[in-house]
C-alpha atoms as a PDB file:
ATOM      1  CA  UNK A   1     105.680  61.689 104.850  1.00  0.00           C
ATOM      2  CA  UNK A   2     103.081  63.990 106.780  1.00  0.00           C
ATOM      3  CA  UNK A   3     102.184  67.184 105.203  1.00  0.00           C
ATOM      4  CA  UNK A   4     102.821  70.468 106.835  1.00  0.00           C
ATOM      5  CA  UNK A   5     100.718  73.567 106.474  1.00  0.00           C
ATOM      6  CA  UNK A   6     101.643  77.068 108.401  1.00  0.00           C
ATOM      7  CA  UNK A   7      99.020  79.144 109.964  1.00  0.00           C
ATOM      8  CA  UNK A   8      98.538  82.866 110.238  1.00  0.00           C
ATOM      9  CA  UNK A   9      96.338  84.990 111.816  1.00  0.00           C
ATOM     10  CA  UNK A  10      95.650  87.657 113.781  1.00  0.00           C
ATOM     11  CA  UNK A  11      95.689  86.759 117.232  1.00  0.00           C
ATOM     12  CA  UNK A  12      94.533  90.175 119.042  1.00  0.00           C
ATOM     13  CA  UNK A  13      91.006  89.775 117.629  1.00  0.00           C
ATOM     14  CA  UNK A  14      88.820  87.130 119.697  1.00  0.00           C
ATOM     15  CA  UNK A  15      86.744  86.060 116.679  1.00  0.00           C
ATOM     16  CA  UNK A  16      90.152  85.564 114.615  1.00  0.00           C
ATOM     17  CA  UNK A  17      91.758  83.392 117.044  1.00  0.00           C
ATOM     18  CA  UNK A  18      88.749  81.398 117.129  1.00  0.00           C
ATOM     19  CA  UNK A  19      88.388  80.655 113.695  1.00  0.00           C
ATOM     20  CA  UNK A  20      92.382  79.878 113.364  1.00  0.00           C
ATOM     21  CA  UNK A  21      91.662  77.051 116.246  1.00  0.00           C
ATOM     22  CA  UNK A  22      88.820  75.686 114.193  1.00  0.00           C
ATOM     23  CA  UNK A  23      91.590  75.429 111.292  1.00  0.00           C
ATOM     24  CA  UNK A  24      94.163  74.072 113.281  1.00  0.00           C
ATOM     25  CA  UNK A  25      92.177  71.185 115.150  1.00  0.00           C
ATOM     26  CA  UNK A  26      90.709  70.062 111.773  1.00  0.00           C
ATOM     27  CA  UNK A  27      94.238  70.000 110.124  1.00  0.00           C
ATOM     28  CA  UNK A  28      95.858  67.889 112.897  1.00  0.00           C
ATOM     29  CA  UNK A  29      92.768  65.682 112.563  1.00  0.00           C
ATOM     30  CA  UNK A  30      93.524  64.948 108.967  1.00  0.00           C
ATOM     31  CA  UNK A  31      97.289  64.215 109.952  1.00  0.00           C
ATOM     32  CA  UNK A  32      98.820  67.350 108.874  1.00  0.00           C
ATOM     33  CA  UNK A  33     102.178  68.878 111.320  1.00  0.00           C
ATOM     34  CA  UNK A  34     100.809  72.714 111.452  1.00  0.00           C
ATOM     35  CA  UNK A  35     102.972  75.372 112.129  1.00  0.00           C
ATOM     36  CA  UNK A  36     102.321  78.805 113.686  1.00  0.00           C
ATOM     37  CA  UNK A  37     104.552  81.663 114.273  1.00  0.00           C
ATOM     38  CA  UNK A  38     106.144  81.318 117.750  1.00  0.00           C
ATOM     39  CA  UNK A  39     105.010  84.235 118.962  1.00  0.00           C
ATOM     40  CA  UNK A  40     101.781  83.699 118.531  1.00  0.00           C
ATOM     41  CA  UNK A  41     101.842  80.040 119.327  1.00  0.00           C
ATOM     42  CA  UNK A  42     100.061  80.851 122.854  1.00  0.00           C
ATOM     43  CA  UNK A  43      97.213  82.756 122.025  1.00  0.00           C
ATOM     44  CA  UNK A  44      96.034  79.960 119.859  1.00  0.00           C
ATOM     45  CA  UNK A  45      96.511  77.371 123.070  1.00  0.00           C
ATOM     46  CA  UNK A  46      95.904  74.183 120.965  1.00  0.00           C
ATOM     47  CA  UNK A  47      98.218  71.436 121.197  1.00  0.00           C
ATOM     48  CA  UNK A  48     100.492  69.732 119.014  1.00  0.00           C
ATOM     49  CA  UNK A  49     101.225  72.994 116.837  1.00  0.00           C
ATOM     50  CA  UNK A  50     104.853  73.367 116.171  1.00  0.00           C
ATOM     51  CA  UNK A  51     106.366  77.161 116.749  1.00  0.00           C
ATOM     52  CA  UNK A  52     108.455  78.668 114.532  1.00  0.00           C
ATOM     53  CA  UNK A  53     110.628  81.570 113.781  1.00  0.00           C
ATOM     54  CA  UNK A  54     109.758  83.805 110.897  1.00  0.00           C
ATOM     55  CA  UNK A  55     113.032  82.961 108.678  1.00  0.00           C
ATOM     56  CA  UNK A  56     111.838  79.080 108.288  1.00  0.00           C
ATOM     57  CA  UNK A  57     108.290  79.681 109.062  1.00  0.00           C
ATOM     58  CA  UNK A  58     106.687  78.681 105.560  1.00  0.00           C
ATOM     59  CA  UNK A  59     109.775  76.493 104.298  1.00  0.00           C
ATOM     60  CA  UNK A  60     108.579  72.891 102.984  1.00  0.00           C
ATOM     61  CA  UNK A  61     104.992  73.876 103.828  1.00  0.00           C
ATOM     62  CA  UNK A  62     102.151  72.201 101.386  1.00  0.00           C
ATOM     63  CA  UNK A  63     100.390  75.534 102.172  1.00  0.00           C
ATOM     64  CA  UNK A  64     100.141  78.576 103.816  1.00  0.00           C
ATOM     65  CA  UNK A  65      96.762  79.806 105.891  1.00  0.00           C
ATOM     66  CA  UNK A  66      96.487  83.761 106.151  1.00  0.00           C
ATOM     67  CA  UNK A  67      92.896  83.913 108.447  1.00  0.00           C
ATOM     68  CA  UNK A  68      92.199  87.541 108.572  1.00  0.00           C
ATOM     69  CA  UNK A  69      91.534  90.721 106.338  1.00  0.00           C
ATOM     70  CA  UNK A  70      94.041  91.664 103.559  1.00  0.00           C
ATOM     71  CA  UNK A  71      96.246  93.093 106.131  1.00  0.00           C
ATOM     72  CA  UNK A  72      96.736  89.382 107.462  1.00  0.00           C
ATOM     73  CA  UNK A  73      97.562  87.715 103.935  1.00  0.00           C
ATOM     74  CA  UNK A  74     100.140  90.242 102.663  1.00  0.00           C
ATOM     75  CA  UNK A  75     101.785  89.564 106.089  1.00  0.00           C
ATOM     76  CA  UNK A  76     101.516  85.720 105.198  1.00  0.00           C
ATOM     77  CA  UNK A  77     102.547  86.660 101.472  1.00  0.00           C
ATOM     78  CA  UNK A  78     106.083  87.681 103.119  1.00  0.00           C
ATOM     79  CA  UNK A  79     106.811  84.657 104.464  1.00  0.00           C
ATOM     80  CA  UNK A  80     105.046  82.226 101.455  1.00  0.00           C
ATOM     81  CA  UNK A  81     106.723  84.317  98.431  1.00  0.00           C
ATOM     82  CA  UNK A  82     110.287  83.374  98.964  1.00  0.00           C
ATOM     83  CA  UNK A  83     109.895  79.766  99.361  1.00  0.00           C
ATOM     84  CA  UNK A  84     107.076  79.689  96.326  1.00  0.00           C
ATOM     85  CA  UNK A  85     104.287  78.094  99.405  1.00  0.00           C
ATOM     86  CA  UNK A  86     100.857  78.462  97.755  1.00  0.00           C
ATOM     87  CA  UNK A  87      98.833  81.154  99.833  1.00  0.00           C
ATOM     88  CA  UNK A  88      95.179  80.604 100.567  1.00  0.00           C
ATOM     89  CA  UNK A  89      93.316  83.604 101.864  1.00  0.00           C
ATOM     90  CA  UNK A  90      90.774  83.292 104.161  1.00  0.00           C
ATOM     91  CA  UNK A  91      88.470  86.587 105.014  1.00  0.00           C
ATOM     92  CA  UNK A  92      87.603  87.306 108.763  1.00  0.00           C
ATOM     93  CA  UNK A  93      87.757  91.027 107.872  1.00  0.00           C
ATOM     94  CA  UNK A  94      85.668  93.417 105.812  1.00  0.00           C
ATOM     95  CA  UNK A  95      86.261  93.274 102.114  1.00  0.00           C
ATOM     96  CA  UNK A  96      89.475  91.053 101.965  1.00  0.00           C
ATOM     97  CA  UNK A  97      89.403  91.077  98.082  1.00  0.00           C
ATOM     98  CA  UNK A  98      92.962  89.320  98.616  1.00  0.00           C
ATOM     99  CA  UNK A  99      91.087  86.106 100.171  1.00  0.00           C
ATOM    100  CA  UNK A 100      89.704  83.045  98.411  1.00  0.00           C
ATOM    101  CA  UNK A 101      87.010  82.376 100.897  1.00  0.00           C
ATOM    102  CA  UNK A 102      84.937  83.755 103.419  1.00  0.00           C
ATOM    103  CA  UNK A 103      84.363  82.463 107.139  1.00  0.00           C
ATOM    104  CA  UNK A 104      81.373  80.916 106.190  1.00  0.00           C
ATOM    105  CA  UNK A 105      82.598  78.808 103.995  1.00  0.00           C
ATOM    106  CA  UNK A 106      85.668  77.643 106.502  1.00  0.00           C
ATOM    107  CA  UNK A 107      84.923  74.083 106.717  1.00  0.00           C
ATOM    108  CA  UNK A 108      84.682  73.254 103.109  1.00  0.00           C
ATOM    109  CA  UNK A 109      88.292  75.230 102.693  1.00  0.00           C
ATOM    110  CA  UNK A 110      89.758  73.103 105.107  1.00  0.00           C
ATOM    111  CA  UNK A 111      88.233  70.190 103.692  1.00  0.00           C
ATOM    112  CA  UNK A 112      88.968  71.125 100.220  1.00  0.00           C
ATOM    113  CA  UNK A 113      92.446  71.378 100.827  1.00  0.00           C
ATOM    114  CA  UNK A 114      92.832  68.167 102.628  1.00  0.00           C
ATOM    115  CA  UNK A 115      91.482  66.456  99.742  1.00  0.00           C
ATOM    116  CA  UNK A 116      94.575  68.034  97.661  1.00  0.00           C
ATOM    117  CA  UNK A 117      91.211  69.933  95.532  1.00  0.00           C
ATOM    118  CA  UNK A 118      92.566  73.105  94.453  1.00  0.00           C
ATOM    119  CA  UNK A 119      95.165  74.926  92.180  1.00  0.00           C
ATOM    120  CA  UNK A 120      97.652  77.218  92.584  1.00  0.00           C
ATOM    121  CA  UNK A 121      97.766  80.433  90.586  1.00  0.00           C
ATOM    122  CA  UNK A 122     100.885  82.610  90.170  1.00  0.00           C
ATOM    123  CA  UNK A 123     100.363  86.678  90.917  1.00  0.00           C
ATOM    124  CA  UNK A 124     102.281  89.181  89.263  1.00  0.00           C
ATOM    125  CA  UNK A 125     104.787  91.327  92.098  1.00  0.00           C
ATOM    126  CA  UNK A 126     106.940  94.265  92.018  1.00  0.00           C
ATOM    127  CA  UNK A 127     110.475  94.279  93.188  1.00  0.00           C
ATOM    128  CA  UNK A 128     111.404  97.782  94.167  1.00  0.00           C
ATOM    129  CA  UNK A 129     114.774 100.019  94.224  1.00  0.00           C
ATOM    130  CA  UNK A 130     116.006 102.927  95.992  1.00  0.00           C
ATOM    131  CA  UNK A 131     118.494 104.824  94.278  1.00  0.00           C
ATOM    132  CA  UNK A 132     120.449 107.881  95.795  1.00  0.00           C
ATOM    133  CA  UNK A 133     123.612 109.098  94.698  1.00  0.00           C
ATOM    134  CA  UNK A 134     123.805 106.647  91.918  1.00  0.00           C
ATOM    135  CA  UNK A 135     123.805 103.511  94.685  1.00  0.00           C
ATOM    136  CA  UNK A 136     120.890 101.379  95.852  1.00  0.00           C
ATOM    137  CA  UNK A 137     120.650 102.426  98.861  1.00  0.00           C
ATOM    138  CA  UNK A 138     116.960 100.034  99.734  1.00  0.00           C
ATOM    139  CA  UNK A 139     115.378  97.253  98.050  1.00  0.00           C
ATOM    140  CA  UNK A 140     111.758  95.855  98.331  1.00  0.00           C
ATOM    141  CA  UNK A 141     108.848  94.482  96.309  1.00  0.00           C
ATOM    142  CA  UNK A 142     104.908  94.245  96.652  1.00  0.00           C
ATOM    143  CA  UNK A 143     102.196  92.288  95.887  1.00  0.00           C
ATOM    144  CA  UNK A 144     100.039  94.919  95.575  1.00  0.00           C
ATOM    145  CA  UNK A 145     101.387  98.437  95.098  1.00  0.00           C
ATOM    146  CA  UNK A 146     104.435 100.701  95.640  1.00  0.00           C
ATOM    147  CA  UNK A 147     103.702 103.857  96.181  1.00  0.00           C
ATOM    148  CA  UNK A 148     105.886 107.184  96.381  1.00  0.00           C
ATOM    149  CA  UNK A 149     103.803 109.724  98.711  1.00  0.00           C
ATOM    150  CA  UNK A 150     104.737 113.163  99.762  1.00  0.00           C
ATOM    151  CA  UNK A 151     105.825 113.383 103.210  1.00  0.00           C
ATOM    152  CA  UNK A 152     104.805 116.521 104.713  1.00  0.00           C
ATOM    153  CA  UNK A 153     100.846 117.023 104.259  1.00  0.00           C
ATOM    154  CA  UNK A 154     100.926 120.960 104.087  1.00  0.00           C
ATOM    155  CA  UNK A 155     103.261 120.790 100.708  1.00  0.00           C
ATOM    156  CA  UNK A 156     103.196 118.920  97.557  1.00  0.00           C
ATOM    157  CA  UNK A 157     105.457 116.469  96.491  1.00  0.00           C
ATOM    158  CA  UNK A 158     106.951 117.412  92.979  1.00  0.00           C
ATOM    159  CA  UNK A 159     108.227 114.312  90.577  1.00  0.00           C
ATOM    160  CA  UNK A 160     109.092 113.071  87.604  1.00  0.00           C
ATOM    161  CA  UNK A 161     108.528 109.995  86.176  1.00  0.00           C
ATOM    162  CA  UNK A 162     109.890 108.070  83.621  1.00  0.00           C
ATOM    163  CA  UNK A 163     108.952 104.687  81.583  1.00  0.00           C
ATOM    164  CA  UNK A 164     111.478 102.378  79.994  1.00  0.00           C
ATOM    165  CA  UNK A 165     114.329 104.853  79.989  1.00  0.00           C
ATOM    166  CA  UNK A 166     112.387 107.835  78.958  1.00  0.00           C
ATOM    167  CA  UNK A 167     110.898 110.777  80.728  1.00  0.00           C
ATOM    168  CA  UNK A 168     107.074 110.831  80.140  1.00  0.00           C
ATOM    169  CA  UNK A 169     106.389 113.687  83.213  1.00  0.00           C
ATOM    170  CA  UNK A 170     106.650 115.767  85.962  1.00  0.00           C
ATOM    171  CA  UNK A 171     103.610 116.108  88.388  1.00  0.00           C
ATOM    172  CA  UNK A 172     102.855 118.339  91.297  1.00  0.00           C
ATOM    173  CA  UNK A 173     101.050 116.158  93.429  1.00  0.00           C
ATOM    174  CA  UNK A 174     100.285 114.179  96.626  1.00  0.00           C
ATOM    175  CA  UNK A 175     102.057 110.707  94.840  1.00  0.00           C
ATOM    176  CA  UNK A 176     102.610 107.988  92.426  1.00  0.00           C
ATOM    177  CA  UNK A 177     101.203 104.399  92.892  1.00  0.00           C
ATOM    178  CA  UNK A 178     102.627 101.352  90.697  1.00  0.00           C
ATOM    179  CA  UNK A 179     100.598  98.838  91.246  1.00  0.00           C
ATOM    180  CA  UNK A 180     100.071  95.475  89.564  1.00  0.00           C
ATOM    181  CA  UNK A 181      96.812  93.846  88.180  1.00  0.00           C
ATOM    182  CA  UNK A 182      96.347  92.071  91.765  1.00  0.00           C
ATOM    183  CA  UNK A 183      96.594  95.578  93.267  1.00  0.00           C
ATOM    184  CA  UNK A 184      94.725  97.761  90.862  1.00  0.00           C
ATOM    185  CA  UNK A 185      91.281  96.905  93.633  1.00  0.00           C
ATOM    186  CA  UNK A 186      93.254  98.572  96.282  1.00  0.00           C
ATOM    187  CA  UNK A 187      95.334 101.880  96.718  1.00  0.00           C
ATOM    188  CA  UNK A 188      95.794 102.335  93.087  1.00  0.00           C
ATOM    189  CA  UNK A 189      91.401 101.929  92.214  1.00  0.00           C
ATOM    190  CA  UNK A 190      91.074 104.622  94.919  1.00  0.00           C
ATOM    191  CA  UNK A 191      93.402 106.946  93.641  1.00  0.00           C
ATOM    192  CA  UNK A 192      91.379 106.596  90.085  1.00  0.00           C
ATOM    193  CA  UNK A 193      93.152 103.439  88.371  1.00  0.00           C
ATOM    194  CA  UNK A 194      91.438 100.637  86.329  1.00  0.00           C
ATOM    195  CA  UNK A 195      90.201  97.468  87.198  1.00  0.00           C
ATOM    196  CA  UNK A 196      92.719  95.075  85.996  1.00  0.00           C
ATOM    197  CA  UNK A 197      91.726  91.005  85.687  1.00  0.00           C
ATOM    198  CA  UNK A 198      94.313  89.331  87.359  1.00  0.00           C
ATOM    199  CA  UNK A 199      95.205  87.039  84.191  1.00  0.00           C
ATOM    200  CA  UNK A 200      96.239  90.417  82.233  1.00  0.00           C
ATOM    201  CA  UNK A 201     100.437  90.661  82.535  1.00  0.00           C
ATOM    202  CA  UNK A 202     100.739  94.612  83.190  1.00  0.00           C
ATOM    203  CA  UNK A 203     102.165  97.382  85.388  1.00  0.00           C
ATOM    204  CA  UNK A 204     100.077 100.102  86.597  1.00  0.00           C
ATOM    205  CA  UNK A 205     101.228 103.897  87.174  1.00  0.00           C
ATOM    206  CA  UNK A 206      98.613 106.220  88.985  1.00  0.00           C
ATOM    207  CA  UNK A 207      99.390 109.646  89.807  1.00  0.00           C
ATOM    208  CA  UNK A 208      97.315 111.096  92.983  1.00  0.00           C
ATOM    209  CA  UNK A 209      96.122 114.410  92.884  1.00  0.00           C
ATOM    210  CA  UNK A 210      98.051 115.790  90.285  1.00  0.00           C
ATOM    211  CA  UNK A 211      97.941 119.025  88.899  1.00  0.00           C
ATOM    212  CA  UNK A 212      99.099 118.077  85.619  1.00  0.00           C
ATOM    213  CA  UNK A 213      96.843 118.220  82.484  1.00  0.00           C
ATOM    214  CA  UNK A 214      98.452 114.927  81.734  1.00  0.00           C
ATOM    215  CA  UNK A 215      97.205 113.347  85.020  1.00  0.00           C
ATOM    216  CA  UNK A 216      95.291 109.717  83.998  1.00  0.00           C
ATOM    217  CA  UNK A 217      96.407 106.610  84.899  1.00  0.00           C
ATOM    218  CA  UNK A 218      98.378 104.315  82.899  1.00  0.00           C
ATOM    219  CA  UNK A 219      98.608 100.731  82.074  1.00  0.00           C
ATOM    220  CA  UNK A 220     102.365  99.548  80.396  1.00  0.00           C
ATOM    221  CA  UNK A 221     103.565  96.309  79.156  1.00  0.00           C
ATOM    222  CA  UNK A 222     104.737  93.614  82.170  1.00  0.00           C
ATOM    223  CA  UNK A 223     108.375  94.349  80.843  1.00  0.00           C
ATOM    224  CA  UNK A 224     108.305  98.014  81.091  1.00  0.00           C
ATOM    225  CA  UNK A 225     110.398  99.778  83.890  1.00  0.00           C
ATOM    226  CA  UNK A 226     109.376 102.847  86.008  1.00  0.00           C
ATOM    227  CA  UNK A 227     111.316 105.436  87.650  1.00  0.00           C
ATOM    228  CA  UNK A 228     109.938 108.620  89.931  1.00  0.00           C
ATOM    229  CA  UNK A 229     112.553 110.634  90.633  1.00  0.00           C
ATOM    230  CA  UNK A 230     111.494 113.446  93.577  1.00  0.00           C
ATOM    231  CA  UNK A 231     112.942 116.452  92.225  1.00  0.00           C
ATOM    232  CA  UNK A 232     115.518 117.707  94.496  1.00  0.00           C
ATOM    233  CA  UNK A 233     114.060 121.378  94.964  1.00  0.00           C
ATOM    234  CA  UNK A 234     110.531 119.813  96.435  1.00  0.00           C
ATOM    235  CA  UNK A 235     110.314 117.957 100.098  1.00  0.00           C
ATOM    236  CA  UNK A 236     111.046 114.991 100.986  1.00  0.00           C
ATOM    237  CA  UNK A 237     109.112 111.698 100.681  1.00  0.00           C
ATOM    238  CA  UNK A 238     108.247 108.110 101.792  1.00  0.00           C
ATOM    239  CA  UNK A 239     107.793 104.657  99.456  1.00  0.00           C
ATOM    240  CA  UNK A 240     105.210 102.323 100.906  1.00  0.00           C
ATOM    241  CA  UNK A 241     105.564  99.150  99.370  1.00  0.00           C
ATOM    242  CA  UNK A 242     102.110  97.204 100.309  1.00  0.00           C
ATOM    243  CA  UNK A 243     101.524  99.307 103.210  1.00  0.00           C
ATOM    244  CA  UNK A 244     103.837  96.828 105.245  1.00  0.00           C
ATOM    245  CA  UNK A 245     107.412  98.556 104.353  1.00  0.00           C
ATOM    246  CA  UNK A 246     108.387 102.133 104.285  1.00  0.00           C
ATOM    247  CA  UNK A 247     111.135 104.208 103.835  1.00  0.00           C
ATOM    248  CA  UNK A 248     112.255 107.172 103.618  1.00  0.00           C
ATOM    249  CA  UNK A 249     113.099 109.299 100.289  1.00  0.00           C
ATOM    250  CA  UNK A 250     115.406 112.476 100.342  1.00  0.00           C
ATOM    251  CA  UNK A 251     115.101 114.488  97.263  1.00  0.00           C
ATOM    252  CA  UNK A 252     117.026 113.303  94.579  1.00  0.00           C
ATOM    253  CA  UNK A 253     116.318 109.995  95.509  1.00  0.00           C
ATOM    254  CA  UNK A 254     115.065 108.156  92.946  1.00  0.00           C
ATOM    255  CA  UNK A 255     112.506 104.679  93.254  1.00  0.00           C
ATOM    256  CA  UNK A 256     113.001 101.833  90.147  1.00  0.00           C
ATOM    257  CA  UNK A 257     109.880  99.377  89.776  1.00  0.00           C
ATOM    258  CA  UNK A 258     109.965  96.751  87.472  1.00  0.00           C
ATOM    259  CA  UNK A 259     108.088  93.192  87.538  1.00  0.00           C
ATOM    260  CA  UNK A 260     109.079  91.298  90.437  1.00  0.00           C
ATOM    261  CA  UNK A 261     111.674  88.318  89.576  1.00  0.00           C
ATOM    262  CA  UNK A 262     109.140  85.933  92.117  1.00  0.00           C
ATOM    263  CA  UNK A 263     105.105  85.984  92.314  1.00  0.00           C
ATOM    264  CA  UNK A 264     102.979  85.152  94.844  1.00  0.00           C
ATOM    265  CA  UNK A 265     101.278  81.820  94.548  1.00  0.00           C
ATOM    266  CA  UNK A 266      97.774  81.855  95.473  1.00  0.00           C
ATOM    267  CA  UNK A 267      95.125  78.576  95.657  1.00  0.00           C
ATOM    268  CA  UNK A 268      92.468  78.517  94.017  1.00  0.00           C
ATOM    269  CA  UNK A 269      89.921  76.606  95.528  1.00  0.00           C
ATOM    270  CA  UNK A 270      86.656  76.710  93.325  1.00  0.00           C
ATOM    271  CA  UNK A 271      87.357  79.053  90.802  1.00  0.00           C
ATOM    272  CA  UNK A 272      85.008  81.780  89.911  1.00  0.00           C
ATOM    273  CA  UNK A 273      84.695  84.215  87.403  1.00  0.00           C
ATOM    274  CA  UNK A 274      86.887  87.428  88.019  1.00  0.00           C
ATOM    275  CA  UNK A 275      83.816  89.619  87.077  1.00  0.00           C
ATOM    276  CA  UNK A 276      81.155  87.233  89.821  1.00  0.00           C
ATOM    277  CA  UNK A 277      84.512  88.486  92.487  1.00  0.00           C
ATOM    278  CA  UNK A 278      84.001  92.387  91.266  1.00  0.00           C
ATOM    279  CA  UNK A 279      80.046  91.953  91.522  1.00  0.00           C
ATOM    280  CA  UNK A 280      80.215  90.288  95.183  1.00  0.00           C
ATOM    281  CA  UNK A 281      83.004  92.458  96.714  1.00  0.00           C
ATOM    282  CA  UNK A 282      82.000  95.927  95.663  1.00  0.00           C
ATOM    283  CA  UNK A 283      77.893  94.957  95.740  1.00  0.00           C
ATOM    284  CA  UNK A 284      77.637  96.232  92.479  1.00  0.00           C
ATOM    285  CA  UNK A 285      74.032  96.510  91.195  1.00  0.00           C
ATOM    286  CA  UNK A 286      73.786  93.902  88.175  1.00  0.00           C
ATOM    287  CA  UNK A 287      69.407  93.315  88.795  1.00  0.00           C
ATOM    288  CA  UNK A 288      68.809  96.770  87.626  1.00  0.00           C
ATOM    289  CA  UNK A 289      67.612  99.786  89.868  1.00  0.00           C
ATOM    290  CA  UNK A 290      64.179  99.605  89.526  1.00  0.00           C
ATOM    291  CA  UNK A 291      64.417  95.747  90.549  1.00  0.00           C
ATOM    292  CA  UNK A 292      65.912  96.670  93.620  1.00  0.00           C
ATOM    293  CA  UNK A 293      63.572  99.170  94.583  1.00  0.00           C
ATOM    294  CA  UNK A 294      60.506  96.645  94.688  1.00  0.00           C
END
């Protein structure tokens, strides 16, 4: 039985494209049936990949490729999450804190996974609700974050917020993030949040420019449901889930986050320290400052 992999990418950038050959030659060397997304099937121009359509695009797969910046995986993450494919990141962009390797080290990723040498790591996700009227009028999730922003920039969005069935507060502000522990390095760290390790089980609420005494961010148990209601006097809004889906919130509406009923499933390939990932991504200055001034 031949194995099957899926590659994504992102075929408007030259240097992309080029790397996502590389990949695809050495998998159909090693005997694997790689698929790629029909419509970008001829950019790549190699032969013997097999097009497919979104819907079925990661279904059976051993693994899923996602060559590109963050932007790249959580596109891949939509197709690998509801068929459980393990997701390997690969970074051709600039920080890509989402991949497991960089370009550089493209050849031993490839080679590592045709040897079957890695494991597979569940993430954490959010599955999101839209509520209006007392029906769910939208449903979502994210890998990252879901965010509630105001939607005009000249006024401020007014919410409130409540945890496990109880109101905590109301905040004048520009939004909300919930994020999980894989997504407290993206929106939810700029907008003030913690680092979270990935192996801690938690839900992140952020409030973004708030003016609110009461304004720091919060960390609740993995079980614990949030709801930000956007007060029906204030303007209207937008969720972002991931920065990939967005809709549209009248006021009134209310958004429900809660732990998503399916992770992500990541590989692993040579497992590092969470803190060596921290250091290396954000160049953080571990030798001391004098040391680097010699």
């Amino acid at each position: 039985m031949s194995r099957e992999a899926l590659l994504i990418t992102h075929t408007g950038r030259r240097a992309s494209t080029g790397h996502a050959q590389t990949v695809a030659q050495d998998l159909l060397r090693a005997g694997f049936r790689v698929r790629v997304l029909a419509d970008e099937a001829g950019d790549l121009g190699v032969p013997g990949l097999v097009p497919v359509g979104a819907e079925e695009a990661a279904d059976g797969v051993e693994i899923v490729f996602a060559l590109g910046g963050d932007g790249t995986l959580l596109r891949a993450a939509e197709l690998a999450r509801p068929v459980r494919a393990p997701l390997l990141g690969i970074n051709l962009g600039r920080v890509g804190f989402l991949a497991e390797a960089e370009f550089d080290d493209l050849d031993t990723a490839v080679r590592d996974v045709c040897r079957g040498a890695y494991v597979v790591e569940e993430r954490l996700t959010l599955d999101v609700e839209v509520i209006r009227d007392g029906e769910v009028v939208a449903r979502s999730w994210a890998l990252n974050e879901a965010s509630v922003e105001k939607g005009s920039r000249e006024r401020m969005l007014e919410v409130l917020v409540e945890v496990d069935g109880r109101p905590l507060s109301r905040y004048g502000c520009d939004g909300v993030v919930c994020a999980t522990p894989t997504g407290s390095t993206a929106y939810a760290f700029s907008a003030g949040g913690p680092v979270v390790w990935p192996g801690v089980e938690a839900l992140l609420l952020v409030p973004v420019s708030a003016h609110a005494l009461f304004s720091k961010p919060l960390v609740a148990a993995p079980t614990s449901t949030f709801v930000v209601t956007v007060e029906p006097y204030t303007t209207f809004a937008l969720l972002n889930c991931d920065g990939r889906r967005m809709f549209e919130l009248d006021p009134g509406s209310k958004v429900v986050v809660r732990r998503g009923a399916e992770p992500v499933r990541v590989v692993r390939l040579q497992p590092q320290p969470f803190t060596d990932r921290l250091v290396k991504k954000f160049a953080l200055p571990v030798d001391g400052w004098r040391a680097q001034q010699r």
